[in-house]
C-alpha atoms as a PDB file:
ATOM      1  CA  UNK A   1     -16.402   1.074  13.220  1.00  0.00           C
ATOM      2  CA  UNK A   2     -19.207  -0.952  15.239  1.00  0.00           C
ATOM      3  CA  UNK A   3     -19.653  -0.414  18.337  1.00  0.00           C
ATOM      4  CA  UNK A   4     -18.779  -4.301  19.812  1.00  0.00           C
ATOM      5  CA  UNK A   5     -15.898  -4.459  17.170  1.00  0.00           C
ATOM      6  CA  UNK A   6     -14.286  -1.392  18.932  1.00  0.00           C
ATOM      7  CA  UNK A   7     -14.859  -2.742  22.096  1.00  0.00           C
ATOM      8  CA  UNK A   8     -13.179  -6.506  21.206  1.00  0.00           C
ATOM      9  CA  UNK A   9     -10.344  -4.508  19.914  1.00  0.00           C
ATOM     10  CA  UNK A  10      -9.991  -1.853  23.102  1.00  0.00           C
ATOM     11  CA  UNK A  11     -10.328  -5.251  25.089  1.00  0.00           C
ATOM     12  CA  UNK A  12      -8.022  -7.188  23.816  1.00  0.00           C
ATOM     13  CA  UNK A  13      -4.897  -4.292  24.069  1.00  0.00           C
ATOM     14  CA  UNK A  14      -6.119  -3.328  27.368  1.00  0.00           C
ATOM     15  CA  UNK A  15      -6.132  -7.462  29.136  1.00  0.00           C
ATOM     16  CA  UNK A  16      -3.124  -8.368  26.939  1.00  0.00           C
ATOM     17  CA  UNK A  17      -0.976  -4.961  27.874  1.00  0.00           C
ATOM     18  CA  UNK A  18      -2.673  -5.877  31.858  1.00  0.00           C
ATOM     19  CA  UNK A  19      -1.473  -9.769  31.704  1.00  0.00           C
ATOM     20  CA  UNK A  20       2.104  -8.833  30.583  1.00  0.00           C
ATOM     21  CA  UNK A  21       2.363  -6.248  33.245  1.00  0.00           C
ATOM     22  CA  UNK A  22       3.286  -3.498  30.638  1.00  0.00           C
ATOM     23  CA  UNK A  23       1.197  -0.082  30.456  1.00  0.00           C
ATOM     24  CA  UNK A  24       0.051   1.176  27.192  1.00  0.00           C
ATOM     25  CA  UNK A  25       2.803   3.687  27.109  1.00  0.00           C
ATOM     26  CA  UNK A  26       5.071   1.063  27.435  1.00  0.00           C
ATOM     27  CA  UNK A  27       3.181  -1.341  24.655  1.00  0.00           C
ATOM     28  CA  UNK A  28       3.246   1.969  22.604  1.00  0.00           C
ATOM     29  CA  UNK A  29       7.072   1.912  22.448  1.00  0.00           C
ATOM     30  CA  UNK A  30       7.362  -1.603  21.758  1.00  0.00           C
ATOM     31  CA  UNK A  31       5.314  -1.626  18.760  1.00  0.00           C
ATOM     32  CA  UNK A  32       6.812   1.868  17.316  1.00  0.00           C
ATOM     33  CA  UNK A  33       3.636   3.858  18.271  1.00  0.00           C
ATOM     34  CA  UNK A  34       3.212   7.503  18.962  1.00  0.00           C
ATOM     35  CA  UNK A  35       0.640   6.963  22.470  1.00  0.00           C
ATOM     36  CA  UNK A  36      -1.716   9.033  19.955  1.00  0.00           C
ATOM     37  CA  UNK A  37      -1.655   6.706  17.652  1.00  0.00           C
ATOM     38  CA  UNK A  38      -2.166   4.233  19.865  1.00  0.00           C
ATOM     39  CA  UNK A  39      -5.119   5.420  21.766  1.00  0.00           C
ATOM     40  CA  UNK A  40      -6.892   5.936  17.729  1.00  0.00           C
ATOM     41  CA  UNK A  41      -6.475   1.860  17.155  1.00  0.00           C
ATOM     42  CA  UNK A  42      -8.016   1.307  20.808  1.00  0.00           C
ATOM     43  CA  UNK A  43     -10.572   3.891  20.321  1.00  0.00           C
ATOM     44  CA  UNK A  44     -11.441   2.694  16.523  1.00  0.00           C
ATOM     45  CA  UNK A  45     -10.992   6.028  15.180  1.00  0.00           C
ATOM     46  CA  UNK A  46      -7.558   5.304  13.203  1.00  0.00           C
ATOM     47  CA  UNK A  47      -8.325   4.325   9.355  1.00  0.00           C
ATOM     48  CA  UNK A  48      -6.641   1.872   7.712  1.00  0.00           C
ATOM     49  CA  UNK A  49      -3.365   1.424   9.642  1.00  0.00           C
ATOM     50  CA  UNK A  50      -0.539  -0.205   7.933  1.00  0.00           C
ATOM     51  CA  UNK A  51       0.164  -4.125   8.228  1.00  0.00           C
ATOM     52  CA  UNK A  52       3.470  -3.034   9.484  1.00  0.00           C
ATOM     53  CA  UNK A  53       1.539  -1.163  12.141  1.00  0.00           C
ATOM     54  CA  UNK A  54      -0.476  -4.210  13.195  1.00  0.00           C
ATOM     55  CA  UNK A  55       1.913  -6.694  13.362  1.00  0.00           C
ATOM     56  CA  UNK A  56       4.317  -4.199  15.825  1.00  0.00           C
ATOM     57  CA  UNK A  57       1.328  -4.253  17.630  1.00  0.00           C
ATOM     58  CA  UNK A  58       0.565  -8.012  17.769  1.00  0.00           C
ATOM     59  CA  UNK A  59       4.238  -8.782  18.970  1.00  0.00           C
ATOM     60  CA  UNK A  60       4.282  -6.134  21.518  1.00  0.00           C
ATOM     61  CA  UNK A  61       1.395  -7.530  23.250  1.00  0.00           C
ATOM     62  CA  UNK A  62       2.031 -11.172  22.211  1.00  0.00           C
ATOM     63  CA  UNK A  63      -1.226 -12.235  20.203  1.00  0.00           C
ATOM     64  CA  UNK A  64      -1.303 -13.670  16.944  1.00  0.00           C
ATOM     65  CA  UNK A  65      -0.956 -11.626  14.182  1.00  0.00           C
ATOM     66  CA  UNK A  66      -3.542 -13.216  12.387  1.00  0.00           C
ATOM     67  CA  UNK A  67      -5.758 -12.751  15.053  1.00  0.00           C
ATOM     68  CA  UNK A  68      -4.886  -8.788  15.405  1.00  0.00           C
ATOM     69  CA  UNK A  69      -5.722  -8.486  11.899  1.00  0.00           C
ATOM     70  CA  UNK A  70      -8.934 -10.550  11.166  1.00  0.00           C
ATOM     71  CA  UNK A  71     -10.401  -8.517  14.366  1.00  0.00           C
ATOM     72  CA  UNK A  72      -9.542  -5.494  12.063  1.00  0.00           C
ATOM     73  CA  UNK A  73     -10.842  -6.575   9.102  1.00  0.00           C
ATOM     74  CA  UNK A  74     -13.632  -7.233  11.553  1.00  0.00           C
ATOM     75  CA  UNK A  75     -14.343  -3.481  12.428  1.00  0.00           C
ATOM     76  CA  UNK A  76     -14.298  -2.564   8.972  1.00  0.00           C
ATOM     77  CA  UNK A  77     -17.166  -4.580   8.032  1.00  0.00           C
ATOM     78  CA  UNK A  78     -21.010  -4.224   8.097  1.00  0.00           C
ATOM     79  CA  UNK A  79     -22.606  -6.166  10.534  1.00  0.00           C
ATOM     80  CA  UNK A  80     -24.889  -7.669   7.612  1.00  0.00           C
ATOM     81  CA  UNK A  81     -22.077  -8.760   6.018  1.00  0.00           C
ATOM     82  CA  UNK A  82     -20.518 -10.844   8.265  1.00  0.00           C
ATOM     83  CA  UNK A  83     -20.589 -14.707   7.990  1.00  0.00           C
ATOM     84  CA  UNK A  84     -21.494 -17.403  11.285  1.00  0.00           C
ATOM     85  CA  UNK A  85     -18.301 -19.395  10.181  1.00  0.00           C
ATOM     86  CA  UNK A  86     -14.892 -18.518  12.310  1.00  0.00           C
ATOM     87  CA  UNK A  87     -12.864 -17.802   9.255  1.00  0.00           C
ATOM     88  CA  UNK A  88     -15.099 -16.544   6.820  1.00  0.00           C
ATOM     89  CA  UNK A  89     -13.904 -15.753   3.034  1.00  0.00           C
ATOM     90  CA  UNK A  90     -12.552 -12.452   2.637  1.00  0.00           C
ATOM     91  CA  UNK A  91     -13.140 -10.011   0.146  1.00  0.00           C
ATOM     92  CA  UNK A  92     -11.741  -6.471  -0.800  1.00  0.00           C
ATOM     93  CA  UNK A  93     -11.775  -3.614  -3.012  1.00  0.00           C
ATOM     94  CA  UNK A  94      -8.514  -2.460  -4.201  1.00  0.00           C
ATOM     95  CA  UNK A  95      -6.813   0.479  -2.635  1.00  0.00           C
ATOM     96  CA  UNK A  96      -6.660   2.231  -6.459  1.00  0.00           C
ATOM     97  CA  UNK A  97      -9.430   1.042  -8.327  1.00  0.00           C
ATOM     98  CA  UNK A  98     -12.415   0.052  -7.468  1.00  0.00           C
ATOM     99  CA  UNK A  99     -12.967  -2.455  -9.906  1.00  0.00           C
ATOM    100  CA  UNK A 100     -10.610  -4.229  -8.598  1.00  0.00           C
ATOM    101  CA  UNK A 101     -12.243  -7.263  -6.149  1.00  0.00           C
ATOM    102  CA  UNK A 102     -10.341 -10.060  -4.737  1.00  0.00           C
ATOM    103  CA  UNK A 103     -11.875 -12.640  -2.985  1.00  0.00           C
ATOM    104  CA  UNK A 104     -10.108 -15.541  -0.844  1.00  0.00           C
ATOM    105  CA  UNK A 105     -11.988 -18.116  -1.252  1.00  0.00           C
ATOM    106  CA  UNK A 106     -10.237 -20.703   0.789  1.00  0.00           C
ATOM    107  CA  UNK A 107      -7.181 -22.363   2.392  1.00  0.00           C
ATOM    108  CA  UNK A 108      -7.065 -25.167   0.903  1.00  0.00           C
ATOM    109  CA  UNK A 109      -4.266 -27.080   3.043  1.00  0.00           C
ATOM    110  CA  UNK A 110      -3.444 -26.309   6.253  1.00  0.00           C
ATOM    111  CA  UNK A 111      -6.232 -24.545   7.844  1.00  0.00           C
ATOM    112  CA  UNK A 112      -5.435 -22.010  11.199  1.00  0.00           C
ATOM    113  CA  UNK A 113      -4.723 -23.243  14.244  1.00  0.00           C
ATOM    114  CA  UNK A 114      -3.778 -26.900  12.271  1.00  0.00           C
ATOM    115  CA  UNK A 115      -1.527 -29.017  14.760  1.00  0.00           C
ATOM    116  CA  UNK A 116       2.087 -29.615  12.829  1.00  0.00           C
ATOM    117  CA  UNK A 117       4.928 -32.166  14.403  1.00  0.00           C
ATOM    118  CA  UNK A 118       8.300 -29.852  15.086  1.00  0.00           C
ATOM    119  CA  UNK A 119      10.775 -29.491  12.337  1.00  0.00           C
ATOM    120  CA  UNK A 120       7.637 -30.630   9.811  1.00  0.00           C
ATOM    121  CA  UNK A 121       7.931 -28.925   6.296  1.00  0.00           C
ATOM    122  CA  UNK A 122       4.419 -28.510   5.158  1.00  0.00           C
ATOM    123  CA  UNK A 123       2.778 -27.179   2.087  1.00  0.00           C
ATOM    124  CA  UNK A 124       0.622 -23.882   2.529  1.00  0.00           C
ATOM    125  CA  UNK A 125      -1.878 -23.267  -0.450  1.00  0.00           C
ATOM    126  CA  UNK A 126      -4.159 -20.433  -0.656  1.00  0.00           C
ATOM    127  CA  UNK A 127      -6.978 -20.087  -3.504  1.00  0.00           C
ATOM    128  CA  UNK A 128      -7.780 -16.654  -4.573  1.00  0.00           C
ATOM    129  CA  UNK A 129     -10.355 -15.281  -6.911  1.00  0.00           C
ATOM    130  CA  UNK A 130     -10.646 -11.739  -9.258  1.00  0.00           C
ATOM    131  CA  UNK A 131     -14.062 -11.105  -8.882  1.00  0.00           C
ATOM    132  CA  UNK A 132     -13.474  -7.844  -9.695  1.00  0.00           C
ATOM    133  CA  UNK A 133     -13.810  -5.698 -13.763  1.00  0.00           C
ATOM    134  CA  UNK A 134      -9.656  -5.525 -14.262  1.00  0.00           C
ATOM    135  CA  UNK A 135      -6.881  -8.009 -15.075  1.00  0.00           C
ATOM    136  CA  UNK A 136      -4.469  -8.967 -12.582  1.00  0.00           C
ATOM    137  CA  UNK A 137      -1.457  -8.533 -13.859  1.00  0.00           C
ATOM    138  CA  UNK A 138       2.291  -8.293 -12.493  1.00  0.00           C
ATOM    139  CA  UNK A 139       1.299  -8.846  -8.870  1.00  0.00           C
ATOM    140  CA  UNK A 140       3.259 -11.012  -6.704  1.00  0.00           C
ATOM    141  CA  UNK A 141       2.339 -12.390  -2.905  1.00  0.00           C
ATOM    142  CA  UNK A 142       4.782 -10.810  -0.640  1.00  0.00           C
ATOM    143  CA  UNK A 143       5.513 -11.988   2.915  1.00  0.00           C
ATOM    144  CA  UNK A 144       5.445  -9.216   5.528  1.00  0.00           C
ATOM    145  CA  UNK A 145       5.707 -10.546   9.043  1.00  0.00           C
ATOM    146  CA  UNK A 146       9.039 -10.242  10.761  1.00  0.00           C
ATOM    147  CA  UNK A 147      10.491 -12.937  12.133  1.00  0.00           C
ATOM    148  CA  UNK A 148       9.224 -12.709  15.987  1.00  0.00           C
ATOM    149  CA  UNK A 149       5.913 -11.150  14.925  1.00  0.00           C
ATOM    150  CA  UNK A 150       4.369 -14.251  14.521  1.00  0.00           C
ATOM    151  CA  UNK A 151       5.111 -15.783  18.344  1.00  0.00           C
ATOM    152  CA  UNK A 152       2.695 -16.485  20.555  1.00  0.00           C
ATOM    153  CA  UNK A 153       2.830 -17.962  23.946  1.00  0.00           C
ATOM    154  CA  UNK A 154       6.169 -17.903  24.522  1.00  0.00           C
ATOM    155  CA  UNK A 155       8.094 -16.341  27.631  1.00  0.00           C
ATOM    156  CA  UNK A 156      11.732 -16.790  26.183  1.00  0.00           C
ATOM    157  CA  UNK A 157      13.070 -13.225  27.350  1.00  0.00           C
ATOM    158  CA  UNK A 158      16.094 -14.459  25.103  1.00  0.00           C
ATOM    159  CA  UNK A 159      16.001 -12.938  21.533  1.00  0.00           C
ATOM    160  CA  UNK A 160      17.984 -15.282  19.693  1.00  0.00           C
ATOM    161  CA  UNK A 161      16.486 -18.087  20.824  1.00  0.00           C
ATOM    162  CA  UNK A 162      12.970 -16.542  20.062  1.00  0.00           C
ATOM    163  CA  UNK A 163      14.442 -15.461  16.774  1.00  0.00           C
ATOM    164  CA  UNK A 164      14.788 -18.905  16.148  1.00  0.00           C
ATOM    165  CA  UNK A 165      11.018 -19.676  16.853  1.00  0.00           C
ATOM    166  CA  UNK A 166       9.004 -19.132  13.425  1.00  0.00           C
ATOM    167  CA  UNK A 167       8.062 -20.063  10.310  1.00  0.00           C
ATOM    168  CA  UNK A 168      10.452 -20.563   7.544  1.00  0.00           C
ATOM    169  CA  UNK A 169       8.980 -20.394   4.223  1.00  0.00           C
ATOM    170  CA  UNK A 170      10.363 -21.661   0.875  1.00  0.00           C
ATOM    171  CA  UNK A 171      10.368 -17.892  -0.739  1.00  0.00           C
ATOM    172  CA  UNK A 172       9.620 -14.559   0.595  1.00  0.00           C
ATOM    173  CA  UNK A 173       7.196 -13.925  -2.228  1.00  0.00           C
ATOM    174  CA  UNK A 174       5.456 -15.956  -4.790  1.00  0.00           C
ATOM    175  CA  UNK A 175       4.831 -14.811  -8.345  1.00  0.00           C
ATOM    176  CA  UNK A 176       1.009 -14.316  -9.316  1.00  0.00           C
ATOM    177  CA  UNK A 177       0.181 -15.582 -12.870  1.00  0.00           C
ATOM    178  CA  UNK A 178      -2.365 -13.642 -15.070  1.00  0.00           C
ATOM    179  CA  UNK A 179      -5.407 -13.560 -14.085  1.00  0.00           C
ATOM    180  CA  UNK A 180      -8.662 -12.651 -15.748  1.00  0.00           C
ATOM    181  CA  UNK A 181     -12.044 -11.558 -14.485  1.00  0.00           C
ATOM    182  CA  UNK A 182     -13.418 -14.478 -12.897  1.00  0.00           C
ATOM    183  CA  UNK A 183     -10.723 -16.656 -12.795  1.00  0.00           C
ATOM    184  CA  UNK A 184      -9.565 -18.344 -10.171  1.00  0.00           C
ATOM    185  CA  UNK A 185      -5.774 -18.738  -9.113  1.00  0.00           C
ATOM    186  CA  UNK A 186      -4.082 -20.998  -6.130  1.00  0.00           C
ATOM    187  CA  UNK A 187      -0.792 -19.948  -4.878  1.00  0.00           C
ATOM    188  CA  UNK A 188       1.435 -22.429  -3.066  1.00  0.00           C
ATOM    189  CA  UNK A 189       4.533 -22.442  -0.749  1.00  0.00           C
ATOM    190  CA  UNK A 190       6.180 -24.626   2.098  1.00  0.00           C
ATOM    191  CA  UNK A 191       6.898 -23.588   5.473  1.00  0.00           C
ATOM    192  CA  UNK A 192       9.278 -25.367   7.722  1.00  0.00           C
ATOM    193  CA  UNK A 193       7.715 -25.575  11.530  1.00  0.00           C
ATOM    194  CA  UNK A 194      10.528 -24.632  14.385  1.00  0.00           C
ATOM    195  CA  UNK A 195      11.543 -27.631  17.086  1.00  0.00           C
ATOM    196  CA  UNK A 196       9.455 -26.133  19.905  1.00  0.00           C
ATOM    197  CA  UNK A 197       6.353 -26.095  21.499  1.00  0.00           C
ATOM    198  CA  UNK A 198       4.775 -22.795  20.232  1.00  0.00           C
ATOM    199  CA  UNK A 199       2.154 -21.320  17.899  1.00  0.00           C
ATOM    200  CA  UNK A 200       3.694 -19.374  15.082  1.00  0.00           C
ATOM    201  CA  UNK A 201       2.213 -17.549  12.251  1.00  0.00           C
ATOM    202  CA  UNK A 202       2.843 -16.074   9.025  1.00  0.00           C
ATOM    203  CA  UNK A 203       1.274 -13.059   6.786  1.00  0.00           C
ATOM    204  CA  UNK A 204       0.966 -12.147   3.265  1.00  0.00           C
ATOM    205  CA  UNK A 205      -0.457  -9.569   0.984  1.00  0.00           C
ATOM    206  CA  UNK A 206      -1.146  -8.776  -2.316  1.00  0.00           C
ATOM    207  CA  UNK A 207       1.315  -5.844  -4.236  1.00  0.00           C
ATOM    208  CA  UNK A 208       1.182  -4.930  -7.755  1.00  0.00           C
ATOM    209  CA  UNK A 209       4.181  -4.309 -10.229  1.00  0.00           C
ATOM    210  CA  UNK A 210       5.408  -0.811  -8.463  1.00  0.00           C
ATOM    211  CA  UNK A 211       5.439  -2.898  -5.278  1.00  0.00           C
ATOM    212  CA  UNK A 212       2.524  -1.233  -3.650  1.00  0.00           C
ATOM    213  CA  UNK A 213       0.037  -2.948  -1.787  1.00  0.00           C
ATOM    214  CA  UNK A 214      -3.470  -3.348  -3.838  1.00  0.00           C
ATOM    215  CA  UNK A 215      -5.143  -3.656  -0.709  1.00  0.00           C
ATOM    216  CA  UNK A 216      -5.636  -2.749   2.541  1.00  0.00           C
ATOM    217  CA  UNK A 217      -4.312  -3.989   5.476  1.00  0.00           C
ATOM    218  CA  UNK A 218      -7.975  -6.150   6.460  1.00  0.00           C
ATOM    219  CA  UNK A 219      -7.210  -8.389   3.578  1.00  0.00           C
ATOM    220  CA  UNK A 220      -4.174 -10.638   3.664  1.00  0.00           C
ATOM    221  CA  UNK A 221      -3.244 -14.102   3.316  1.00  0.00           C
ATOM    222  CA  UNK A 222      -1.750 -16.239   6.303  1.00  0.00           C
ATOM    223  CA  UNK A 223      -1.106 -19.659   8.305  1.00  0.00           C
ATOM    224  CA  UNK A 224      -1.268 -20.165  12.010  1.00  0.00           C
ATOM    225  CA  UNK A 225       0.007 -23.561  13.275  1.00  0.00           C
ATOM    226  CA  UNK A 226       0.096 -25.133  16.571  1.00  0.00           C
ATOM    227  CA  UNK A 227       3.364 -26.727  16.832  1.00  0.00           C
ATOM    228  CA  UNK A 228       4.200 -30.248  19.002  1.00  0.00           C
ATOM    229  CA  UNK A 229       7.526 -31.027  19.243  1.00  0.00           C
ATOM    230  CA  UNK A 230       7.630 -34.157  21.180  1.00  0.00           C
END
């Protein structure tokens, strides 16, 4: 991990856990974490924590999910790699085979942080590429946030009402066709925004046919919105 990665990361626990008042202990239980296991994220010494993982974190200190995991993908990348642009492409190397490269190459509707109307239904498409040596086959685009996980600014202490705040999405995963070397694939679905002033987000990743993710948890598909509801 890079030095000012690990520090963005130990800085953003450490002012979110201060601003809600809550000790790291305390943002430890909330999120599932052994304080061990906790102290490794903040640290950067943990490898590849689960998606699960980061999005109990995200809610428990009330940041975007999105943002919790691009700052991870973030510390596992080489500082020469990394592009100017805010969301650059993403690219990874699958968890069993190396030959196996996927590439996002862009969100074609709906870019983060977009400003929806509330109670819109929207279309989300993503465009993916295999730039890797193997054939995709089998894989489907599986949606992995819970349904609070994806909250952010929001101080309803009421969990049925923030229940209610989030992103409801046409299907909970999205079939992946065939896909050669090279080729390039878009995959589509519609999300219905909630009737409130929030932002709410949504994650995705990649599993093959025996339902295991093919890669890591720095590479994932997603939507933030921004939601008026005048």
């Amino acid at each position: 991990m890079k030095p000012q990665a690990e520090a963005s990361m130990r800085e953003l626990l450490v002012r979110r856990a201060r601003e809600l008042g809550k000790t790291l202990k305390t943002v430890a239980v909330e999120a599932g974490l052994a304080r061990s296991c906790l102290y490794k994220l903040i640290n950067g010494t943990t490898r590849d924590p689960s998606v699960q993982t980061l999005l109990r974190l995200a809610g428990a200190v009330e940041v975007s999910p999105i943002a919790l995991l691009r700052l991870y993908g973030d510390m596992n990348t080489p500082r020469s790699e990394r592009a100017t642009e805010p969301l650059p492409p993403s690219r990874a190397v699958g968890l069993l085979d190396s030959r196996d490269i996927a590439l996002l190459n862009a969100d074609v509707t709906v870019p983060h942080h977009a400003v929806v109307n509330g109670g819109e239904i929207f279309e989300k498409i993503w465009e993916i590429q295999n730039i890797g040596e193997i054939c995709w086959t089998g894989r489907r685009l599986v949606r992995v946030d819970n349904p609070c996980s994806g909250i952010v600014g929001r101080s309803a202490e009421d969990p049925v009402a923030k229940s209610r705040l989030q992103l409801v999405s046409l299907e909970r995963e999205i079939a992946i066709p065939k896909t050669l070397p090279g080729g390039l694939v878009r995959l589509r679905t519609f999300f219905s925004a909630p009737k409130a002033n929030c932002c709410v987000a949504s994650v995705w990743r990649i599993e093959d046919q025996s339902l295991r993710p093919c890669y890591g948890p720095a590479f994932f598909l997603g939507v933030t919105v921004t939601v008026i509801d005048q």
